[in-house]
Protein backbone atom coordinates (compact mmCIF):
# COMPACT_ATOMS: atom_id res chain seq x y z
CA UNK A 1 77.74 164.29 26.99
CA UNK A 2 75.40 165.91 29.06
CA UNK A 3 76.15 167.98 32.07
CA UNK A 4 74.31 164.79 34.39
CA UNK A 5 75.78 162.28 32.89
CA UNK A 6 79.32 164.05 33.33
CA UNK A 7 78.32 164.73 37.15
CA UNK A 8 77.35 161.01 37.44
CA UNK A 9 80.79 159.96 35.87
CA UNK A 10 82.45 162.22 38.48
CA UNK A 11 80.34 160.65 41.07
CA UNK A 12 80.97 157.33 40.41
CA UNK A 13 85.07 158.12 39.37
CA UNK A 14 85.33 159.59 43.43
CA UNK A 15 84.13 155.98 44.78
CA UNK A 16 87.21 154.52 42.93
CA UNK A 17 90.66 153.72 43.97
CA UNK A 18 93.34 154.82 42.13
CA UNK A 19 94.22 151.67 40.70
CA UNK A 20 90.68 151.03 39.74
CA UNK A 21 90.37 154.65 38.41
CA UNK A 22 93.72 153.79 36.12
CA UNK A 23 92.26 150.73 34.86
CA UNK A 24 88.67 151.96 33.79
CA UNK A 25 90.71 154.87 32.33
CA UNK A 26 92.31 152.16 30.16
CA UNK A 27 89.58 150.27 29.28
CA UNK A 28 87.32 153.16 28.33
CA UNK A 29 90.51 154.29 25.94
CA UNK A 30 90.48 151.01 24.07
CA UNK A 31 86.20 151.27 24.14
CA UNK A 32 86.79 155.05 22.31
CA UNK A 33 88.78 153.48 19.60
CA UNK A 34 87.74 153.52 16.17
CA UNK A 35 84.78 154.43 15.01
CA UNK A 36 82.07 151.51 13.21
CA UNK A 37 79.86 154.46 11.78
CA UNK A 38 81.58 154.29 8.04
CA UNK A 39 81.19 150.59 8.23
CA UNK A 40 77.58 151.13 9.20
CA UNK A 41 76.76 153.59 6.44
CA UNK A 42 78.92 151.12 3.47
CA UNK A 43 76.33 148.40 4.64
CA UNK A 44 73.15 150.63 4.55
CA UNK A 45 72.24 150.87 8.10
CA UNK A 46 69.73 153.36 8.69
CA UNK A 47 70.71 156.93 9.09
CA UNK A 48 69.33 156.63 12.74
CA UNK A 49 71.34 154.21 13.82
CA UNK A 50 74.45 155.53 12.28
CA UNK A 51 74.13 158.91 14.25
CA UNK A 52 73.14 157.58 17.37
CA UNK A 53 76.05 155.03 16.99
CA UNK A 54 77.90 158.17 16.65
CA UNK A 55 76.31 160.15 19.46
CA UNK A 56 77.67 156.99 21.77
CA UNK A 57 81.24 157.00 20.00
CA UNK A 58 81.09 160.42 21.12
CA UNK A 59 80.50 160.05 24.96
CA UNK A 60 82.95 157.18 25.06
CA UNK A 61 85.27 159.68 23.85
CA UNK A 62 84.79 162.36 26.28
CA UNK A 63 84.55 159.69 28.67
CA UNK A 64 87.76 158.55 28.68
CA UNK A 65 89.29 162.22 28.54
CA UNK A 66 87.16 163.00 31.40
CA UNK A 67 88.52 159.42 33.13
CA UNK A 68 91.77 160.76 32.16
CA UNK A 69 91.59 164.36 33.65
CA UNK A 70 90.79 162.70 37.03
CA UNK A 71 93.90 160.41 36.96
CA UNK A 72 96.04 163.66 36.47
CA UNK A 73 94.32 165.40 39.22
CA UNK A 74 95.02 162.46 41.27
CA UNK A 75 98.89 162.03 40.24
CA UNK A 76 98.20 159.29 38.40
CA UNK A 77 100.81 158.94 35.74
CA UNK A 78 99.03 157.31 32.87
CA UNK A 79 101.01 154.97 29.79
CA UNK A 80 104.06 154.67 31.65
CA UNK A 81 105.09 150.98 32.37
CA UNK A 82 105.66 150.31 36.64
């Protein structure tokens, strides 16, 4: 991810409330799992498309630890049931 891109996530994660904060930490969690890129190579994608559809798994990843940094910071307890 690149250093704007993080500074826009933060941006945008500060305008949240906590509860909305929680919930896009969930959903980008469930966007980060799994990865298609095998699936993509098995049915002869182009190489280009399989690393840049592994460039984006990537960011979704550090997205959601990112996402989930800023819930800590926040005292958001994260995976525990209310």
């Amino acid at each position: 991810m690149k250093k704007s891109e993080k500074n826009a996530l933060f941006l945008w994660a500060a305008g949240l409330s906590d509860e909305k904060l929680e919930n896009e930490y969930y959903h980008s969690v469930y966007d980060s799992f799994g990865s298609q890129t095998d699936e993509m190579y098995e049915l002869g994608y182009d190489i280009r498309d399989i690393e840049e559809r592994r460039l984006y798994e990537k960011y979704l990843s550090e997205k959601s630890d990112i996402l989930g940094s800023l819930c800590e910071q926040r005292g958001i307890v994260l995976w525990e049931e209310s």
